[in-house]
N, C-alpha and C. Protein backbone atom coordinates (compact mmCIF):
# COMPACT_ATOMS: atom_id res chain seq x y z
N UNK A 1 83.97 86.45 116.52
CA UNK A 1 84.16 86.70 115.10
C UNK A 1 84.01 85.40 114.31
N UNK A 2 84.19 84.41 114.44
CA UNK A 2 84.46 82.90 113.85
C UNK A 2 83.36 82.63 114.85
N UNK A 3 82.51 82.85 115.35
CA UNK A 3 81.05 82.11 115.49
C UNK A 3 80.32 82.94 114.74
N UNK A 4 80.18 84.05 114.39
CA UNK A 4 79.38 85.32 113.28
C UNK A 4 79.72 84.35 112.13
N UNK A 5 80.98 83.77 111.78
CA UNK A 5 80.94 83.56 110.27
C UNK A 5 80.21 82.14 110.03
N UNK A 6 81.08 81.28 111.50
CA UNK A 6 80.19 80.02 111.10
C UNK A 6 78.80 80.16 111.24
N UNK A 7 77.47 81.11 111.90
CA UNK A 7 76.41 81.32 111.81
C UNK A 7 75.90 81.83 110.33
N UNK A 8 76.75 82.60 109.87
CA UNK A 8 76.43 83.25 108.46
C UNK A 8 76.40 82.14 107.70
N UNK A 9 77.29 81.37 107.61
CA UNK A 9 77.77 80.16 106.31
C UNK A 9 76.34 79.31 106.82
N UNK A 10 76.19 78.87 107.91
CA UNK A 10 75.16 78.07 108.24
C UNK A 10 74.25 78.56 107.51
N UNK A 11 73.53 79.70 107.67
CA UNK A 11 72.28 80.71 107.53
C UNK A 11 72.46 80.74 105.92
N UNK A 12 73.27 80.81 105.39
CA UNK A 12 73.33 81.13 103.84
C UNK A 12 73.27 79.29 103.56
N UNK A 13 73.54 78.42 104.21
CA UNK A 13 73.67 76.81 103.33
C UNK A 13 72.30 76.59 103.79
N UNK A 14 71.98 76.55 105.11
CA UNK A 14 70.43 76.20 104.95
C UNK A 14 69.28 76.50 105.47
N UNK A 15 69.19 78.21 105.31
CA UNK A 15 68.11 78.85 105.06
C UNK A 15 68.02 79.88 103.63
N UNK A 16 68.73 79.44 102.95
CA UNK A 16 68.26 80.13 101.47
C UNK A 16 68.78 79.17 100.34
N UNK A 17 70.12 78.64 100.51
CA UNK A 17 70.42 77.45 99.48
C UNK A 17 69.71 76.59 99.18
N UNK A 18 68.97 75.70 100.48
CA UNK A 18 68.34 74.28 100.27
C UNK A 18 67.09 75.11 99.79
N UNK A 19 66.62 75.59 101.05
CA UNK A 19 64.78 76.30 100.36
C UNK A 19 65.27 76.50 98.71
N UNK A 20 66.09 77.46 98.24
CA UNK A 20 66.30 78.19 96.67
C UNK A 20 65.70 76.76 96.07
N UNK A 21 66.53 75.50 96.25
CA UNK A 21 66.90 74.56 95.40
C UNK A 21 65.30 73.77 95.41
N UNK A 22 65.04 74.12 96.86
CA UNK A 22 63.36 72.96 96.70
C UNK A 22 62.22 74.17 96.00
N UNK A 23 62.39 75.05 96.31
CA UNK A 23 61.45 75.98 95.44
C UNK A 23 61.63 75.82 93.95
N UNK A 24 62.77 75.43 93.46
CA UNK A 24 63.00 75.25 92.26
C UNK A 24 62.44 74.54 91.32
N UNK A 25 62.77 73.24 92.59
CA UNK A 25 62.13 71.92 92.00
C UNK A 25 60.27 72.09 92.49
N UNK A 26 59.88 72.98 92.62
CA UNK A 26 58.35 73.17 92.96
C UNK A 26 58.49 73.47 91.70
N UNK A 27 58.90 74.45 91.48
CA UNK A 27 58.07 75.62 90.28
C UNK A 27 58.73 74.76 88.93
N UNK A 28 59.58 74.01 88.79
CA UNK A 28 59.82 72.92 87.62
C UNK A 28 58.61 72.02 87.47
N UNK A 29 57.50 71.81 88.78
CA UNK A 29 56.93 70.58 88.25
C UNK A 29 55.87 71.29 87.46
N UNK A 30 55.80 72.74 86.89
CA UNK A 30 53.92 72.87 86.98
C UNK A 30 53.67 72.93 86.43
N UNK A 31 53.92 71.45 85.23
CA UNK A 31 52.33 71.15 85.17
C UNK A 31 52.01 70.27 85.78
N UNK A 32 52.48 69.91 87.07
CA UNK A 32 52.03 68.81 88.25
C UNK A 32 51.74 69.42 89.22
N UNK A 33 50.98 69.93 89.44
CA UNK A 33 51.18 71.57 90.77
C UNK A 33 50.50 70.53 91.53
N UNK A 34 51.08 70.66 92.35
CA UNK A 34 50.98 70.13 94.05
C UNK A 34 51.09 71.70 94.80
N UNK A 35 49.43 71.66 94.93
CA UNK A 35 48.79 72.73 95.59
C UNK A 35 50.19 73.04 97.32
N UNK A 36 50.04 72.10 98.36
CA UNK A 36 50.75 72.03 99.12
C UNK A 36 52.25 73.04 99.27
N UNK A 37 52.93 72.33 98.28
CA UNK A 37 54.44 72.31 98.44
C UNK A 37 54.65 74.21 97.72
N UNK A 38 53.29 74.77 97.27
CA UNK A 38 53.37 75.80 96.59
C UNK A 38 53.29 76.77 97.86
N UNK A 39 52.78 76.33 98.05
CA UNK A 39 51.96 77.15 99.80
C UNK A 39 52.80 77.04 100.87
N UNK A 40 53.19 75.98 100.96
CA UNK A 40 54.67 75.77 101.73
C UNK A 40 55.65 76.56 101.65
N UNK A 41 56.40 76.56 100.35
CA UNK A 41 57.41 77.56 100.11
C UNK A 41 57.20 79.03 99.89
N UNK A 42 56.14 79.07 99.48
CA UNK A 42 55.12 80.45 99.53
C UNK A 42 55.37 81.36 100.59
N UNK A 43 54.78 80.85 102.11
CA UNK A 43 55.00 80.73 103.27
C UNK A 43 56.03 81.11 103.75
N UNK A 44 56.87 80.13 103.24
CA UNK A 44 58.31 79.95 104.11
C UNK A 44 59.01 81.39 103.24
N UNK A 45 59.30 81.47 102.36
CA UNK A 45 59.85 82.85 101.69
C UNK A 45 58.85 84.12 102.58
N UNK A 46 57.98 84.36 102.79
CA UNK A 46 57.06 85.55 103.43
C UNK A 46 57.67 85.36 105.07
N UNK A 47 57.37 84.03 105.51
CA UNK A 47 58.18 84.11 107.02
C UNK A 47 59.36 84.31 107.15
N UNK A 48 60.37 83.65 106.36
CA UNK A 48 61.73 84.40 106.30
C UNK A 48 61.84 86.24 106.36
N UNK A 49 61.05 86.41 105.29
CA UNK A 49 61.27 88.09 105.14
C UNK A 49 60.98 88.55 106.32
N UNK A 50 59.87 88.65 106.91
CA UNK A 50 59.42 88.97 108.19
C UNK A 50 60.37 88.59 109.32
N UNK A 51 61.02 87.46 109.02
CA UNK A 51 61.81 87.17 110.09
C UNK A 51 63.15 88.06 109.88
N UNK A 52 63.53 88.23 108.86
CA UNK A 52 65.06 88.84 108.16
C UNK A 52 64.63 90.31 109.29
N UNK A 53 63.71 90.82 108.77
CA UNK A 53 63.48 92.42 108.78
C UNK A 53 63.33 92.58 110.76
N UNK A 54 62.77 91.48 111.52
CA UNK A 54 62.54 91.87 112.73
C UNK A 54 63.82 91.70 113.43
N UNK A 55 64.93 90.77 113.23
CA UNK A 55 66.38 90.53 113.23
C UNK A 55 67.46 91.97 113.04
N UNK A 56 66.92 92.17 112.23
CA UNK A 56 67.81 93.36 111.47
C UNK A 56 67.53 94.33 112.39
N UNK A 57 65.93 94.66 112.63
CA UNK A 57 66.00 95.49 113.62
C UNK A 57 66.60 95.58 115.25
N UNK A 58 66.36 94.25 115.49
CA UNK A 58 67.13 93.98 117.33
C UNK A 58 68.51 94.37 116.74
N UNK A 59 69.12 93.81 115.90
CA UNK A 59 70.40 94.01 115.50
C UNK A 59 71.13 95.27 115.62
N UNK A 60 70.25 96.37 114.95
CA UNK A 60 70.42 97.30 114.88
C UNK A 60 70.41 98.25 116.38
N UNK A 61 69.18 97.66 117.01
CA UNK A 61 69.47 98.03 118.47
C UNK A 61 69.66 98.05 119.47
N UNK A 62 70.33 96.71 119.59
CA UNK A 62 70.62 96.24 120.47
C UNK A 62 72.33 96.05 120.56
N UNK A 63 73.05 95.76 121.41
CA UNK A 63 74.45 96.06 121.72
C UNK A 63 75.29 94.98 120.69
N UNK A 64 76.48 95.26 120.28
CA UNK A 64 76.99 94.27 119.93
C UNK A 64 77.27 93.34 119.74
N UNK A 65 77.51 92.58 121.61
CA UNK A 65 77.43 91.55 122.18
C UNK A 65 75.94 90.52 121.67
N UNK A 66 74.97 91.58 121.75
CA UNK A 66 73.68 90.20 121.36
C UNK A 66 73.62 90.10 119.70
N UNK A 67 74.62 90.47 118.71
CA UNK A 67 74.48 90.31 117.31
C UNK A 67 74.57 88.75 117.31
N UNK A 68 75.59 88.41 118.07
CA UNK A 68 75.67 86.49 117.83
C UNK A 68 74.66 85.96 118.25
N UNK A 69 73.79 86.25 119.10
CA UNK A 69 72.31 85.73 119.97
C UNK A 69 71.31 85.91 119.31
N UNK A 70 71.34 87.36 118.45
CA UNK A 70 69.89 87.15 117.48
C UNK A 70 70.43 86.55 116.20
N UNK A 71 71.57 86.48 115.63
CA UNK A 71 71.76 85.68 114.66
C UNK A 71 71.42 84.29 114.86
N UNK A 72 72.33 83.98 116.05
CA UNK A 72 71.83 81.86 116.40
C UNK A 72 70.33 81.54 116.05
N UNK A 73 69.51 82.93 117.00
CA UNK A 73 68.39 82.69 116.79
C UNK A 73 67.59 82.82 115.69
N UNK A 74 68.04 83.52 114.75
CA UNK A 74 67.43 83.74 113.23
C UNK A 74 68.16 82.67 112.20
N UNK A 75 69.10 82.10 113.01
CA UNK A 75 68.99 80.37 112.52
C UNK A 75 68.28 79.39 112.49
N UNK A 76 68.13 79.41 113.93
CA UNK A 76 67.78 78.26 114.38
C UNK A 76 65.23 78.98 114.03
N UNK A 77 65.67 79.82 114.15
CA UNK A 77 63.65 80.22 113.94
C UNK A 77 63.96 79.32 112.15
N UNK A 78 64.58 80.05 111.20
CA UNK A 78 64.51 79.78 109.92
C UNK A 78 64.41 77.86 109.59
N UNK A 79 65.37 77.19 110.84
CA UNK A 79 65.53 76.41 110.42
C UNK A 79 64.14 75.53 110.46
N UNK A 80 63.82 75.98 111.64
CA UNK A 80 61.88 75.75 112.31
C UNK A 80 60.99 75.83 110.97
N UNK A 81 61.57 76.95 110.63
CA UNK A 81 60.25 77.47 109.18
C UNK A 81 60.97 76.53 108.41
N UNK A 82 61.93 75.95 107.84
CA UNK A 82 61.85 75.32 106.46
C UNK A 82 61.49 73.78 106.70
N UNK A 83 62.01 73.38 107.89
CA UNK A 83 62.26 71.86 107.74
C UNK A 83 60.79 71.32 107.72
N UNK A 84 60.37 70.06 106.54
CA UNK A 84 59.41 69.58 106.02
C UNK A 84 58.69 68.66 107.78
N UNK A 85 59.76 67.96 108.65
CA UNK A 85 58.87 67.40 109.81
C UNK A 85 57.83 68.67 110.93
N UNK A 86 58.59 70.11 110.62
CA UNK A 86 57.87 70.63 111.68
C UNK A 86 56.53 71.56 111.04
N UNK A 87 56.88 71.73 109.63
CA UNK A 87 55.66 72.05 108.57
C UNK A 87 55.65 74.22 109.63
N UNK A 88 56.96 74.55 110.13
CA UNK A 88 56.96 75.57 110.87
C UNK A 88 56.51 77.01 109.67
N UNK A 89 56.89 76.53 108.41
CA UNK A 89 56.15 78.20 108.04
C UNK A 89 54.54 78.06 107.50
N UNK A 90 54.49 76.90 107.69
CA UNK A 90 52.89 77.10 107.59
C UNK A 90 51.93 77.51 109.08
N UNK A 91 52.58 77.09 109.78
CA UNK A 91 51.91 77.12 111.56
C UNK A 91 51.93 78.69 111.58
N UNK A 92 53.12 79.42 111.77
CA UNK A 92 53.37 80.76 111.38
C UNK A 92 52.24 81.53 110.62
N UNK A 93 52.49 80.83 109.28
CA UNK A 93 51.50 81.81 108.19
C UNK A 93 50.15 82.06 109.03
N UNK A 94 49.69 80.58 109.13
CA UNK A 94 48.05 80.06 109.37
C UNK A 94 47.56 80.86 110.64
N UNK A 95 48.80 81.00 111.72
CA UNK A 95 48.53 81.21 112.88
C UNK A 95 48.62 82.65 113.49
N UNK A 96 49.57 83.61 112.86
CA UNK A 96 50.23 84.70 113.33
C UNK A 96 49.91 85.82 111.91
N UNK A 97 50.54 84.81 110.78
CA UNK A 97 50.49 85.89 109.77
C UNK A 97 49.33 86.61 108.52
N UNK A 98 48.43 85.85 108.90
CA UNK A 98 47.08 85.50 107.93
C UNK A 98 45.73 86.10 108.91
N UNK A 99 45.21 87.00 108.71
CA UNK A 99 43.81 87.47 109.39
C UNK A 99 43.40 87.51 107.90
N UNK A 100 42.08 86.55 108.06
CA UNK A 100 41.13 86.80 106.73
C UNK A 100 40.53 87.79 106.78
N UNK A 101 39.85 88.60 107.91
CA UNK A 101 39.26 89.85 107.22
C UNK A 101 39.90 90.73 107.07
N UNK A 102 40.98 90.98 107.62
CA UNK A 102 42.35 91.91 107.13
C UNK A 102 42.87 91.47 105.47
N UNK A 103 42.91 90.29 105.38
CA UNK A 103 43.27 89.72 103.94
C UNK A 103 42.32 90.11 102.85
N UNK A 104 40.56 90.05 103.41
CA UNK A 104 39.79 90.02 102.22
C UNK A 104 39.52 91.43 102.23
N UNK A 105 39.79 92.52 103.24
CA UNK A 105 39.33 93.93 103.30
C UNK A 105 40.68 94.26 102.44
N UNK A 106 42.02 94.22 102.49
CA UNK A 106 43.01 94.45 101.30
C UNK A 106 43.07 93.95 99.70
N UNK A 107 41.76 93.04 99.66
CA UNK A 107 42.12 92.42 98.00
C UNK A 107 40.65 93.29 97.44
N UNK A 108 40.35 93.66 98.71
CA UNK A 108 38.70 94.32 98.06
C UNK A 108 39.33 96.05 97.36
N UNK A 109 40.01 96.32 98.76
CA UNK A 109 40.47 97.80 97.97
C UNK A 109 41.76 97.75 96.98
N UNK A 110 42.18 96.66 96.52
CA UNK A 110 43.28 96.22 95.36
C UNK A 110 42.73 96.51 94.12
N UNK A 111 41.35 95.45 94.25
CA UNK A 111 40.65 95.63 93.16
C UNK A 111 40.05 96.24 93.02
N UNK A 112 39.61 97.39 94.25
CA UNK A 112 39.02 98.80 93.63
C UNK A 112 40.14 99.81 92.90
N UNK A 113 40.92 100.12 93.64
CA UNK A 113 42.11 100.32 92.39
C UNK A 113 42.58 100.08 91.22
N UNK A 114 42.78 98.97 91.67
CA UNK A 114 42.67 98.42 89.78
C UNK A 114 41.43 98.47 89.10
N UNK A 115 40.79 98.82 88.99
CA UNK A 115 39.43 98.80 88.24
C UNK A 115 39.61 100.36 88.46
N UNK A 116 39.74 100.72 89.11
CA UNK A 116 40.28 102.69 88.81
C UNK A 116 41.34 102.69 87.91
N UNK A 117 42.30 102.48 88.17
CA UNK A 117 43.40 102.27 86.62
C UNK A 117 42.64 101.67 85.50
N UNK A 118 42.59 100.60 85.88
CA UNK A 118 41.71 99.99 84.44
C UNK A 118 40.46 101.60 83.47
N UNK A 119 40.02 102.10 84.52
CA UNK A 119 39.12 103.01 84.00
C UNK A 119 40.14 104.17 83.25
N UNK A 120 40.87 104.37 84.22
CA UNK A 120 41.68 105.50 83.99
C UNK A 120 42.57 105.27 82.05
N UNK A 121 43.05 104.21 82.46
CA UNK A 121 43.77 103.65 80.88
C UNK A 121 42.54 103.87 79.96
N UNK A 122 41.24 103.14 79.96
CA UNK A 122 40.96 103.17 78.65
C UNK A 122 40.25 104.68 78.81
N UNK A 123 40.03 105.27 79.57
CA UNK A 123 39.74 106.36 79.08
C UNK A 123 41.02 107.44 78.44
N UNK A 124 42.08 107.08 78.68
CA UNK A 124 43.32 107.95 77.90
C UNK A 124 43.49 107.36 76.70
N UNK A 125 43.15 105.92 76.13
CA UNK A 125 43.41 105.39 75.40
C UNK A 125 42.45 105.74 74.09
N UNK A 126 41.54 105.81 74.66
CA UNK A 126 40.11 106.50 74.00
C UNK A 126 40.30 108.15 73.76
N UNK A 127 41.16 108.79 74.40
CA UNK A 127 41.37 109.86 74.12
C UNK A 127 42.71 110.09 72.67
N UNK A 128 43.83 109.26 72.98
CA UNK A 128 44.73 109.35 72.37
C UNK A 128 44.28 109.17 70.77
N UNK A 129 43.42 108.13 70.81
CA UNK A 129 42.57 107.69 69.38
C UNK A 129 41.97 108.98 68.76
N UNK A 130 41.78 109.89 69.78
CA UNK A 130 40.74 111.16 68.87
C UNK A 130 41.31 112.02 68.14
């Protein structure tokens, strides 16, 4: 019970406090955008989620006893993804989470959609006028 909490307090001071605070200071500089540090935290917020949600699931099914074992470990992965020497949610993104033709076959049918809405609006809009 008192290793669950000290893992939680850990997990809440520095895998969402520190990241919150350096994302902060990203998105304060821009109009200095440092392409990098955008992509970085970018990253690291998308690997967290992915990491939150695959956690939650062992959690969920797995016995009691291993809740403290996938927690340590959804510490200690998060801590991998944020810290600036191991550059871990970019290796992740670049390596595991990113297929470009999976990426460019989803922005192709985005924007066929949207350009279907887009059609769809001004043709109601053009109607409403009559």
């Amino acid at each position: 019970m008192l290793a669950n909490l000290i893992l939680y307090t850990t997990e809440i001071a520095l895998c969402y406090l520190i990241p919150v605070y350096a994302s902060m200071n990203v998105l304060a500089k821009a109009p200095h955008i440092c392409w990098d540090d955008y992509k970085r935290w970018g990253s690291y917020w998308i690997c967290v989620g992915v990491l939150r949600a695959v956690s939650e699931i062992l959690i969920s099914v797995l016995p009691s006893f291993a809740f403290t074992a996938v927690l340590f470990i959804r510490v200690c992965a998060t801590l991998y993804l944020g810290l600036p020497q191991t550059k871990g949610s970019l290796i992740v993104w670049n390596d595991y989470l990113t297929d470009k033709a999976k990426i460019e076959m989803a922005k192709a049918k985005a924007d066929e959609v949207l350009q279907k809405v887009k059609q769809k609006m001004s043709r109601r809009s053009s109607i409403n006028k009559q």
